[in-house]
PDB file of N, CA and C in Angstrom:
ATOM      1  N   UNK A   1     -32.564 -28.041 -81.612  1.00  0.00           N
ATOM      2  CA  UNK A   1     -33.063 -28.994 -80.641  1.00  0.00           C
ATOM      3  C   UNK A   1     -31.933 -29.827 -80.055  1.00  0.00           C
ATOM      4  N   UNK A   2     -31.150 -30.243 -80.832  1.00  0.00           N
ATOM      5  CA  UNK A   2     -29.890 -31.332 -80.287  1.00  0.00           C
ATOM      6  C   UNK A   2     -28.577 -30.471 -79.310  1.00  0.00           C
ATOM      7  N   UNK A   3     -29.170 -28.958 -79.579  1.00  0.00           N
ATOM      8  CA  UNK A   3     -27.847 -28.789 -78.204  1.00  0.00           C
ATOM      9  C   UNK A   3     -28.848 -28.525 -77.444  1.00  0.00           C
ATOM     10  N   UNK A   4     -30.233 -28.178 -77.673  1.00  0.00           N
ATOM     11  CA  UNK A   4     -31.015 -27.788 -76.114  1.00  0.00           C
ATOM     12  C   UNK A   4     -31.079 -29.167 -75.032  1.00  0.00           C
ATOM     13  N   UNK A   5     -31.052 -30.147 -76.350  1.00  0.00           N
ATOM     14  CA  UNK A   5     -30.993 -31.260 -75.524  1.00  0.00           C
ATOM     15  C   UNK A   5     -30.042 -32.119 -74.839  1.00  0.00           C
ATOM     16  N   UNK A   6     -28.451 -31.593 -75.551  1.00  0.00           N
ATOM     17  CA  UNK A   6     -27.385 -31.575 -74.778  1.00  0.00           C
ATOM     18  C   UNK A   6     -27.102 -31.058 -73.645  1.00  0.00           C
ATOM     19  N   UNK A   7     -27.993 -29.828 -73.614  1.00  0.00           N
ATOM     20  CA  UNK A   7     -27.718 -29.062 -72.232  1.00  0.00           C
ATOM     21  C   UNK A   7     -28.642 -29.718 -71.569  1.00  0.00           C
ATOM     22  N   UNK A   8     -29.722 -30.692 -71.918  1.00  0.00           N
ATOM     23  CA  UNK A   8     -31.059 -30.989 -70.786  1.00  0.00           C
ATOM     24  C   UNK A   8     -32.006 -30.619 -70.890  1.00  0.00           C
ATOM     25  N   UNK A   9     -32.485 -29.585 -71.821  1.00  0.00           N
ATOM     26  CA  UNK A   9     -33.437 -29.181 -71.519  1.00  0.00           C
ATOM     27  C   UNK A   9     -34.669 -29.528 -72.947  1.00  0.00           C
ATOM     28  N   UNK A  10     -35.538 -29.298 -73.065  1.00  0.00           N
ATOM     29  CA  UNK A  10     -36.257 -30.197 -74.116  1.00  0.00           C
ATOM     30  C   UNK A  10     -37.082 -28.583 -74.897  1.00  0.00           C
ATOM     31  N   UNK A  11     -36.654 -28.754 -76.546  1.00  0.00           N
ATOM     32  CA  UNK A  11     -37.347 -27.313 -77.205  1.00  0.00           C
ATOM     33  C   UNK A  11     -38.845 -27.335 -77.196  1.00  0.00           C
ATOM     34  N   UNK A  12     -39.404 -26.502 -76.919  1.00  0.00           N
ATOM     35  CA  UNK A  12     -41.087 -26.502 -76.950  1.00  0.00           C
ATOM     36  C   UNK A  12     -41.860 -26.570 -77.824  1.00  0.00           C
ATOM     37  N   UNK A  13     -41.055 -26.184 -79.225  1.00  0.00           N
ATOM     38  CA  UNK A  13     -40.947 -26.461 -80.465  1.00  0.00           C
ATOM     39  C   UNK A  13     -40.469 -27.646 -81.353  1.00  0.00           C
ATOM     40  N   UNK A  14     -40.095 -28.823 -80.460  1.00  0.00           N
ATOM     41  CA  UNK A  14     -39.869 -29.613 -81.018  1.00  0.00           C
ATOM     42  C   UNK A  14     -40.596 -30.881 -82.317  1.00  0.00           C
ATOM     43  N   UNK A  15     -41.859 -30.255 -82.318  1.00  0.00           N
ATOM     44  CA  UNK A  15     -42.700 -30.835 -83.019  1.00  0.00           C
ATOM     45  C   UNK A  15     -42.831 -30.360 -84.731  1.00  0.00           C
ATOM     46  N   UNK A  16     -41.835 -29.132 -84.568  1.00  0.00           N
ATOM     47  CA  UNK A  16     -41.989 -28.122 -85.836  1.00  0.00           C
ATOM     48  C   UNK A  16     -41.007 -29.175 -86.409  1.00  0.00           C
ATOM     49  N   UNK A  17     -40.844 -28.988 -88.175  1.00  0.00           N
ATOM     50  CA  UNK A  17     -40.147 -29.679 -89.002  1.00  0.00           C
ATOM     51  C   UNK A  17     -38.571 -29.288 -89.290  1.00  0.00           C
ATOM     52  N   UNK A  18     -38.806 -27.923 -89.373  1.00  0.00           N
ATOM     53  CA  UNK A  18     -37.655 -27.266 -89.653  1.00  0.00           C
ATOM     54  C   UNK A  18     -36.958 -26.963 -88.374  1.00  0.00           C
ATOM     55  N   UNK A  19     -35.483 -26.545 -88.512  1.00  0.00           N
ATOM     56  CA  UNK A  19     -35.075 -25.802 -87.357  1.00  0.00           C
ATOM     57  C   UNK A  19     -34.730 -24.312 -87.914  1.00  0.00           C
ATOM     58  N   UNK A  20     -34.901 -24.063 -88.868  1.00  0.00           N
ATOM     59  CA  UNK A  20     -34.749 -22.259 -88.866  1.00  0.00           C
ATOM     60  C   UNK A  20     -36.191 -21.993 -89.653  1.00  0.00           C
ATOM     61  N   UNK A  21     -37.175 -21.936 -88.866  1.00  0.00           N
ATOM     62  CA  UNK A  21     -38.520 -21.350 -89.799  1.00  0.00           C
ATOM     63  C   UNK A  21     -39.199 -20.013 -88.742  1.00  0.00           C
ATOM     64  N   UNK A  22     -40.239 -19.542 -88.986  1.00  0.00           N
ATOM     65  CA  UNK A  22     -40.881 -18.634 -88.377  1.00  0.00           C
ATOM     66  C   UNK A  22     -42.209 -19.560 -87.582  1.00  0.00           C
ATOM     67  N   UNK A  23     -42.151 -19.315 -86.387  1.00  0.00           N
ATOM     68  CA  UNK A  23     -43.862 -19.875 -85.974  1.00  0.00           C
ATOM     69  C   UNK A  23     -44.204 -18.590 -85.105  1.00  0.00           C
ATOM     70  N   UNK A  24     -45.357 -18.756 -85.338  1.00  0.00           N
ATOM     71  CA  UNK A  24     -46.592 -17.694 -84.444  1.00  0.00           C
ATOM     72  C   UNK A  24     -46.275 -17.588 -82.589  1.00  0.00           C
ATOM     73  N   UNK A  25     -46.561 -16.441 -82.558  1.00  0.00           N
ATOM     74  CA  UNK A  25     -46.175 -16.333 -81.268  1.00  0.00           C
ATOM     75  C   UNK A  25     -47.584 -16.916 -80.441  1.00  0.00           C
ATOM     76  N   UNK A  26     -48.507 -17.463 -80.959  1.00  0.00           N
ATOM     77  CA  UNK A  26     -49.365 -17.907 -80.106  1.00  0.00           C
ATOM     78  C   UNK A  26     -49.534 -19.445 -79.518  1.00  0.00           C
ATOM     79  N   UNK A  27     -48.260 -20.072 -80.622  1.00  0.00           N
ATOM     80  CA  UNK A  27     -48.079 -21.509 -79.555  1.00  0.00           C
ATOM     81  C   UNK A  27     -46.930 -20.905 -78.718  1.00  0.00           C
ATOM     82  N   UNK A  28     -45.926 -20.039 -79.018  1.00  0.00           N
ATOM     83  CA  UNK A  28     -45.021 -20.066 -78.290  1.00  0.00           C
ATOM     84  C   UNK A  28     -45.877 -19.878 -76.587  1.00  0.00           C
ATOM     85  N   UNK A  29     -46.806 -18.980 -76.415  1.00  0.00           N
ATOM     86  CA  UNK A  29     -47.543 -18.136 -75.180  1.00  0.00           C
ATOM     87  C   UNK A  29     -48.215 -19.387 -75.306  1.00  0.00           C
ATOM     88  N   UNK A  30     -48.804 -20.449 -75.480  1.00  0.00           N
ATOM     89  CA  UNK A  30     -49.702 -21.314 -74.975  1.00  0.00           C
ATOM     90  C   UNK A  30     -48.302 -22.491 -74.740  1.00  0.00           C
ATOM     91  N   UNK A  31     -47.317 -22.629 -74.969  1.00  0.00           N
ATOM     92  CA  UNK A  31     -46.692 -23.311 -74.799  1.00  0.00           C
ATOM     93  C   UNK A  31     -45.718 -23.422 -73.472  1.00  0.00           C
ATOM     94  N   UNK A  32     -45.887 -21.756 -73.142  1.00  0.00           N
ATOM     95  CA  UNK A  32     -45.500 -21.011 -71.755  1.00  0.00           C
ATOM     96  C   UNK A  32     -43.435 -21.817 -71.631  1.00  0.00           C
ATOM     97  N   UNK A  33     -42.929 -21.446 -72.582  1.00  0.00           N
ATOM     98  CA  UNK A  33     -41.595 -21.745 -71.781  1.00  0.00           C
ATOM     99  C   UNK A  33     -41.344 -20.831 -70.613  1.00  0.00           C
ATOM    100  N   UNK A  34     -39.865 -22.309 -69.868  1.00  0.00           N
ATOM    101  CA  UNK A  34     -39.198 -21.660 -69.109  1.00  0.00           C
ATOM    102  C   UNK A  34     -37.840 -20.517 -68.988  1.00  0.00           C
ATOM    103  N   UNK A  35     -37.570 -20.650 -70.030  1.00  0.00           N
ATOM    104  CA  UNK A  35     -36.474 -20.489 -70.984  1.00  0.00           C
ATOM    105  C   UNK A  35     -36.730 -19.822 -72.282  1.00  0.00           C
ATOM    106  N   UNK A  36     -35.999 -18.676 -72.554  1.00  0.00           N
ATOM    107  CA  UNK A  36     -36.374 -18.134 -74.087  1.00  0.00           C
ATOM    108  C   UNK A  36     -34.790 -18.226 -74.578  1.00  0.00           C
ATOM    109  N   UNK A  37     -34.556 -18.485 -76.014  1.00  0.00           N
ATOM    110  CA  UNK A  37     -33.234 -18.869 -76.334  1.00  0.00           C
ATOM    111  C   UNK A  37     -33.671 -17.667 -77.157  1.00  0.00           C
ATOM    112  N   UNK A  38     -32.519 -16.392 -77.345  1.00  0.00           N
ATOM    113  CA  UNK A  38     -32.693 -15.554 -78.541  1.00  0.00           C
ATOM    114  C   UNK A  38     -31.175 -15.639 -79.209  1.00  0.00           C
ATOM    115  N   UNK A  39     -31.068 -15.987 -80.446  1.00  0.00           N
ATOM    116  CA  UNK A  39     -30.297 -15.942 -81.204  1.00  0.00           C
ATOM    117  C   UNK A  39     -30.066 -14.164 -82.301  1.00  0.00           C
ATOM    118  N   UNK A  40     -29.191 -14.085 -81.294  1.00  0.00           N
ATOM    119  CA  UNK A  40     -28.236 -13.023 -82.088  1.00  0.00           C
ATOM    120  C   UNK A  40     -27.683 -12.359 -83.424  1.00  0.00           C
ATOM    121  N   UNK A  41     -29.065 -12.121 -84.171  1.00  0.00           N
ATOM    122  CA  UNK A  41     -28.959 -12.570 -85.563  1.00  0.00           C
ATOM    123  C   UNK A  41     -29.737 -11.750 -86.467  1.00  0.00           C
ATOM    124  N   UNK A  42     -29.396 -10.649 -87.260  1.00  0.00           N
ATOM    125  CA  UNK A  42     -30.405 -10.209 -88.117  1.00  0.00           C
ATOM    126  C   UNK A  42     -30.359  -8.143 -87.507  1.00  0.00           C
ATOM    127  N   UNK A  43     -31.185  -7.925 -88.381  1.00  0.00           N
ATOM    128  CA  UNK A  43     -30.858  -6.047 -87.962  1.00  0.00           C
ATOM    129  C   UNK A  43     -31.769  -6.114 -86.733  1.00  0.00           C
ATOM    130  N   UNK A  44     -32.241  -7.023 -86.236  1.00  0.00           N
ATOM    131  CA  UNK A  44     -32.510  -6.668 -84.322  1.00  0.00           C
ATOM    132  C   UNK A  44     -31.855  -7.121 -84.006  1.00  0.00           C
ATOM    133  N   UNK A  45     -30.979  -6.298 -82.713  1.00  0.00           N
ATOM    134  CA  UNK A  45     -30.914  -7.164 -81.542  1.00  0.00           C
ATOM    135  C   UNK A  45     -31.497  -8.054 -80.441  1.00  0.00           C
ATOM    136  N   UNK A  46     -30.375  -8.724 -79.982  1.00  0.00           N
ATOM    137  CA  UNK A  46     -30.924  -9.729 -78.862  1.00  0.00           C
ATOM    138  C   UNK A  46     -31.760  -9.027 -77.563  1.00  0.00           C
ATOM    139  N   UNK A  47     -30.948  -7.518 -77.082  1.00  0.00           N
ATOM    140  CA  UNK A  47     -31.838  -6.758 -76.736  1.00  0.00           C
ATOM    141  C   UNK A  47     -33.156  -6.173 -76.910  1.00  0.00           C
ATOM    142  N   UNK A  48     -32.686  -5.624 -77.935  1.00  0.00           N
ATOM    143  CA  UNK A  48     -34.435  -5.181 -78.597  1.00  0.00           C
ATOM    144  C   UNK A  48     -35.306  -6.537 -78.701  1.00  0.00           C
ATOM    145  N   UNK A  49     -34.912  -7.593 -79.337  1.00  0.00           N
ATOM    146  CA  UNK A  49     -36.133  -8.767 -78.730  1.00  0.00           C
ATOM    147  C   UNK A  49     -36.385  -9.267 -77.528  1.00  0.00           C
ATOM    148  N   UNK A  50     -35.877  -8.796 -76.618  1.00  0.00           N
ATOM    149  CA  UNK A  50     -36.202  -8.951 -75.370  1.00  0.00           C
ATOM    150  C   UNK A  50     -36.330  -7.866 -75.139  1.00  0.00           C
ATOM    151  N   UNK A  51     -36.728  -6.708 -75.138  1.00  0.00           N
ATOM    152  CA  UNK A  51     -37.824  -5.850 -74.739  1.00  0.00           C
ATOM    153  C   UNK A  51     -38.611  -5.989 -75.494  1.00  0.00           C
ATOM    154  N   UNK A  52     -38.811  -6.027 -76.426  1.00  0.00           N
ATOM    155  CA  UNK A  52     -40.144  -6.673 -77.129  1.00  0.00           C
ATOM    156  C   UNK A  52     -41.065  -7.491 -76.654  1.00  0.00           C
ATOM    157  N   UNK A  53     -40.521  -8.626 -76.127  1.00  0.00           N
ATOM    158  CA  UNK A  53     -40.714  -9.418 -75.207  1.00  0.00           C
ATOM    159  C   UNK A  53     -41.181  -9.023 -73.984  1.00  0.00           C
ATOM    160  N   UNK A  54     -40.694  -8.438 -73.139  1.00  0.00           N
ATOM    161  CA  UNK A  54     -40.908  -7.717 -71.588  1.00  0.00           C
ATOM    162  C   UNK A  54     -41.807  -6.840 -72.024  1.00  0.00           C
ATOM    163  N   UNK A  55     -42.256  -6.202 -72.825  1.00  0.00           N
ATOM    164  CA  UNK A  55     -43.375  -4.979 -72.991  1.00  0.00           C
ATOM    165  C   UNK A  55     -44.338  -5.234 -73.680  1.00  0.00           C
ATOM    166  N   UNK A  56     -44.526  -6.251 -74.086  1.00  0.00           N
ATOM    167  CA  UNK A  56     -45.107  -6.914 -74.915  1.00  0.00           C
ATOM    168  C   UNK A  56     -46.550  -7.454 -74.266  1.00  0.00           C
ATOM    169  N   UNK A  57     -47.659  -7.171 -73.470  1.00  0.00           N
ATOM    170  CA  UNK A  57     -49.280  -7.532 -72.728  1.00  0.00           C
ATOM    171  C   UNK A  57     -49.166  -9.145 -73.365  1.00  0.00           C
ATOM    172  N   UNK A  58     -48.835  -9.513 -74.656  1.00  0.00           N
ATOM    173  CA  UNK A  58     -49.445 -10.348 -74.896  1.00  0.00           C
ATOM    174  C   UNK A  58     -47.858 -12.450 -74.184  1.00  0.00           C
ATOM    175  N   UNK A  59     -47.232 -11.495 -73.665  1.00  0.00           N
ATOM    176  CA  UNK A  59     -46.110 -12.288 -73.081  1.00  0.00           C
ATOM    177  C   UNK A  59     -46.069 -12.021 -71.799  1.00  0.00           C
ATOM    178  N   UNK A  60     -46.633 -11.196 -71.011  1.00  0.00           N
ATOM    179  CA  UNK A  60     -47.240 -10.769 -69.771  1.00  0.00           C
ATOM    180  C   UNK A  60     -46.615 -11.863 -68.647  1.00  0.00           C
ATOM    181  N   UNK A  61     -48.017 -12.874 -69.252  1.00  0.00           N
ATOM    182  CA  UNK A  61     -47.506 -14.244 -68.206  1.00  0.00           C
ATOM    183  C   UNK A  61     -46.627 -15.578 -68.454  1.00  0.00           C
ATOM    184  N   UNK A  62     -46.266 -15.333 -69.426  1.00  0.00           N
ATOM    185  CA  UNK A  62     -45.256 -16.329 -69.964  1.00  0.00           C
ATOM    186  C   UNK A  62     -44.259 -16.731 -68.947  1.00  0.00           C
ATOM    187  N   UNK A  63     -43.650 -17.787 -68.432  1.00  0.00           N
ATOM    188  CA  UNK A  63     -42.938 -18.182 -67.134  1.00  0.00           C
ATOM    189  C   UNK A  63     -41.469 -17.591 -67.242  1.00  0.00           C
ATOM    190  N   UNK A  64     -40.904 -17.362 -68.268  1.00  0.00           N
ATOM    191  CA  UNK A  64     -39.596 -17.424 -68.997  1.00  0.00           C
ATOM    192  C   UNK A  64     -39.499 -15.728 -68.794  1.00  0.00           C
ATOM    193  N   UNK A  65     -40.335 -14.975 -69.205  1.00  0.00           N
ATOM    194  CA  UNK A  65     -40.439 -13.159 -69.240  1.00  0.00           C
ATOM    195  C   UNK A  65     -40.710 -12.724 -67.633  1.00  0.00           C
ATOM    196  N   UNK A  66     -41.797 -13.389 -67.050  1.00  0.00           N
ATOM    197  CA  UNK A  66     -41.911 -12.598 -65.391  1.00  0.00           C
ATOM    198  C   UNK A  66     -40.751 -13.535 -64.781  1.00  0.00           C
ATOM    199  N   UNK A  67     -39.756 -14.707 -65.412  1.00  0.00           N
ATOM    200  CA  UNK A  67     -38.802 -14.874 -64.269  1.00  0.00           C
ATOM    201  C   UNK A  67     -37.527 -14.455 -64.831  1.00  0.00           C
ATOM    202  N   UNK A  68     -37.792 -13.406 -66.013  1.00  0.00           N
ATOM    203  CA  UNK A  68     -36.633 -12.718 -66.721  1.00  0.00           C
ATOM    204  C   UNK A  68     -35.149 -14.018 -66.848  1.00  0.00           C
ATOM    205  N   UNK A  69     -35.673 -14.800 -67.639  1.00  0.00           N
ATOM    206  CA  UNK A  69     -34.928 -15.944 -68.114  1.00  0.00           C
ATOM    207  C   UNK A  69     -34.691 -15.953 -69.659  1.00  0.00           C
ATOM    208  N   UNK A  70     -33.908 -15.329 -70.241  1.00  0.00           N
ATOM    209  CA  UNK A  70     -33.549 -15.355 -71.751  1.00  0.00           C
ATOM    210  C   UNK A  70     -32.007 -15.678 -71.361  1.00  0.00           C
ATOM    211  N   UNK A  71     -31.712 -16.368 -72.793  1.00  0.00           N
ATOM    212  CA  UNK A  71     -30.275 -16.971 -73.295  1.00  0.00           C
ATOM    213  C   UNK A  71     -30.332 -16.425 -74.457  1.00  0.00           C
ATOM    214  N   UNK A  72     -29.069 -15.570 -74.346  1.00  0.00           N
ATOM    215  CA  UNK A  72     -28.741 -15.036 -75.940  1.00  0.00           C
ATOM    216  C   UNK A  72     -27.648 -15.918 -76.483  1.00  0.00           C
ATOM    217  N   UNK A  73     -27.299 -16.593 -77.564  1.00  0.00           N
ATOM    218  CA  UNK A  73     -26.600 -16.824 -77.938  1.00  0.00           C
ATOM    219  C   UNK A  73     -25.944 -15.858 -79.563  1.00  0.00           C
ATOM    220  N   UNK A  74     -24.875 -15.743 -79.731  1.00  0.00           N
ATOM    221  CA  UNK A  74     -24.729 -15.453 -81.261  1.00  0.00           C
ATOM    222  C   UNK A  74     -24.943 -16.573 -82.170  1.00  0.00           C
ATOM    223  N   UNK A  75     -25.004 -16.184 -83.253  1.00  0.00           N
ATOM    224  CA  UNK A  75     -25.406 -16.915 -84.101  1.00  0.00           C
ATOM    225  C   UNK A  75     -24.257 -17.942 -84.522  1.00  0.00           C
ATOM    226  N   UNK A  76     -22.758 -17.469 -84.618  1.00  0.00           N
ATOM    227  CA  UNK A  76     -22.118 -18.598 -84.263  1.00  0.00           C
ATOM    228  C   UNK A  76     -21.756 -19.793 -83.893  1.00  0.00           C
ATOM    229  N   UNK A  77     -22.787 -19.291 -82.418  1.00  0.00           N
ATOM    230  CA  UNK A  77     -22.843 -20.407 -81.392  1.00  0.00           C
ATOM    231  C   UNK A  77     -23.792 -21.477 -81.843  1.00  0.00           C
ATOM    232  N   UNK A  78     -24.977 -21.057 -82.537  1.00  0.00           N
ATOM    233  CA  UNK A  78     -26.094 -21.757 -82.561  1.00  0.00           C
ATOM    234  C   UNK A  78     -26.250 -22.435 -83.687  1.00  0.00           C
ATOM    235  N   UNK A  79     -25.208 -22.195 -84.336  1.00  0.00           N
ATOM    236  CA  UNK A  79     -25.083 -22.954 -86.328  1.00  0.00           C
ATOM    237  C   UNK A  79     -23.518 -24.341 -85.549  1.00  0.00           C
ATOM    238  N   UNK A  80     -23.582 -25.527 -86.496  1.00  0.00           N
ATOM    239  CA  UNK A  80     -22.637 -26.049 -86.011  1.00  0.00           C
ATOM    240  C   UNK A  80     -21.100 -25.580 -85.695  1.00  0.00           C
ATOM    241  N   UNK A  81     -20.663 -25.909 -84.964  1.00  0.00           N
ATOM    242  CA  UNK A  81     -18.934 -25.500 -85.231  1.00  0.00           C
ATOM    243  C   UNK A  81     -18.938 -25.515 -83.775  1.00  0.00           C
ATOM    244  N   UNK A  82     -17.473 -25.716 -83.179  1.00  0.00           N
ATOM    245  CA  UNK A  82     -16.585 -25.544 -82.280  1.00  0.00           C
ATOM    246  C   UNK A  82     -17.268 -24.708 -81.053  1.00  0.00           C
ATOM    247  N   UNK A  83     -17.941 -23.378 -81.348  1.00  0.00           N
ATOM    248  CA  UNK A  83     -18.216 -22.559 -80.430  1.00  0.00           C
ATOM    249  C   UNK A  83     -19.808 -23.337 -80.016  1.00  0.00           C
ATOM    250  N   UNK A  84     -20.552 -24.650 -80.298  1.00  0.00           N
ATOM    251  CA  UNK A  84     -21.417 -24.743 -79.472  1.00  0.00           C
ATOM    252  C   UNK A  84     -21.184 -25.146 -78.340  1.00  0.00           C
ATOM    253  N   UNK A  85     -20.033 -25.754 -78.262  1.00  0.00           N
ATOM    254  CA  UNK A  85     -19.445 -25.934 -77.108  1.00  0.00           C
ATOM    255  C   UNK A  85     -19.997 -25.017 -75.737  1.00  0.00           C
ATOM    256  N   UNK A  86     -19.492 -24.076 -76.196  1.00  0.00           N
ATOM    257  CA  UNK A  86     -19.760 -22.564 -75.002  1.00  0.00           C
ATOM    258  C   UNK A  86     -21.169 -22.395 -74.968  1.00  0.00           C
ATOM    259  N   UNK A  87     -22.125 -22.735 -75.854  1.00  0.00           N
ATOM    260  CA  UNK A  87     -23.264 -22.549 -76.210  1.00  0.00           C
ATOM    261  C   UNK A  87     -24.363 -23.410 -75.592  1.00  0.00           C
ATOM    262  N   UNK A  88     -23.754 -24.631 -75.320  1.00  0.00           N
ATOM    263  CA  UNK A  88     -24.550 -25.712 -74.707  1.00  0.00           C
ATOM    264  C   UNK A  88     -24.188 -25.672 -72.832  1.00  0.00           C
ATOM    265  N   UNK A  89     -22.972 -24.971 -72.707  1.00  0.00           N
ATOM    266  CA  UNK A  89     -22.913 -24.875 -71.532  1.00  0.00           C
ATOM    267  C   UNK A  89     -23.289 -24.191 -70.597  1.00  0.00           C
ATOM    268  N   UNK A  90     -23.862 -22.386 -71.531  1.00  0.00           N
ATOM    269  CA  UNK A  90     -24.658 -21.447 -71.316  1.00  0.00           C
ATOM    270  C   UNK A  90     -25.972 -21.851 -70.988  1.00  0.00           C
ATOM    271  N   UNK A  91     -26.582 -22.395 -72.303  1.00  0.00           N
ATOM    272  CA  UNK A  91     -27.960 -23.417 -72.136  1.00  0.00           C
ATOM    273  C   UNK A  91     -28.410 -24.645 -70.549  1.00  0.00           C
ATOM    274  N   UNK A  92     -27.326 -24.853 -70.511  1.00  0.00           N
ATOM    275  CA  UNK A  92     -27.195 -26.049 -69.459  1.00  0.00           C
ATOM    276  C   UNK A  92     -27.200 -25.073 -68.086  1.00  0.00           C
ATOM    277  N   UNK A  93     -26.167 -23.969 -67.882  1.00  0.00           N
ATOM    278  CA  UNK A  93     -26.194 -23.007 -66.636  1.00  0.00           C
ATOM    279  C   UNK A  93     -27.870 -21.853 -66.864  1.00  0.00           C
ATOM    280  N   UNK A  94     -28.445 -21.556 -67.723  1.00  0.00           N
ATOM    281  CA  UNK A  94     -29.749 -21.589 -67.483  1.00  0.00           C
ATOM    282  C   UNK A  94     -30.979 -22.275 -67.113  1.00  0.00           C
ATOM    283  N   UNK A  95     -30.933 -23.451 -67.976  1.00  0.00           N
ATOM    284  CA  UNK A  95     -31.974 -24.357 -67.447  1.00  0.00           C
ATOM    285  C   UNK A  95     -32.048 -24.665 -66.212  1.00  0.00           C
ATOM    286  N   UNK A  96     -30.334 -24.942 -65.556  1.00  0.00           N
ATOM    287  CA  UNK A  96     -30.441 -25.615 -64.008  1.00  0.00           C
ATOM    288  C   UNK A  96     -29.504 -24.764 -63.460  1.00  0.00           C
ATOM    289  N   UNK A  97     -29.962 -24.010 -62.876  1.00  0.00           N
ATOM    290  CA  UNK A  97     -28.944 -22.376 -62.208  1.00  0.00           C
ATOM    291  C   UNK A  97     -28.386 -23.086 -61.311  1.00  0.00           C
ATOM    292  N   UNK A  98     -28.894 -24.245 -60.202  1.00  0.00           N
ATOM    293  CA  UNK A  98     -28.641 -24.184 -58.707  1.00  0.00           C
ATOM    294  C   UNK A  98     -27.465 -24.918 -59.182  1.00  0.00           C
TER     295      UNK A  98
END
């Protein structure tokens, strides 16, 4: 939450307790982001979860998938250290393209 909010932009999830837990994909789709942040991390890829995502009926209308808006970051980026730097600035050139 504290670099989404460095870059500006506010997590949709911010109400959850943890910052590394699992939640249901059915607040994420009632929550409709603009923005999907996928972290780079684990035997999927950032790809394969974003086609998952894009083929997925039940993400259909989600604002973030029909305006093909994902941020991948590595996992690097997204744990503290030096490289959020690059990470918040990525975040920041998505949220506000113009």
């Amino acid at each position: 939450t504290a670099m989404i909010e460095a870059a500006g932009g506010r997590n949709i999830m911010d109400d959850v307790d943890s910052s590394w837990t699992r939640v249901a994909w059915e607040p994420v789709v009632e929550r409709d982001p603009e923005v999907i942040i996928i972290v780079n991390y684990g035997e999927v890829t950032a790809e394969q979860k974003i086609e998952f995502m894009k083929s997925n009926p039940a993400f259909a209308d989600m604002d973030a998938v029909v305006n093909d808006r994902f941020v991948v970051l590595e996992y690097v980026e997204a744990t503290p250290g030096p490289r959020n730097i690059r990470a918040i600035r990525a975040l920041a050139s998505a949220f506000w393209p113009e």
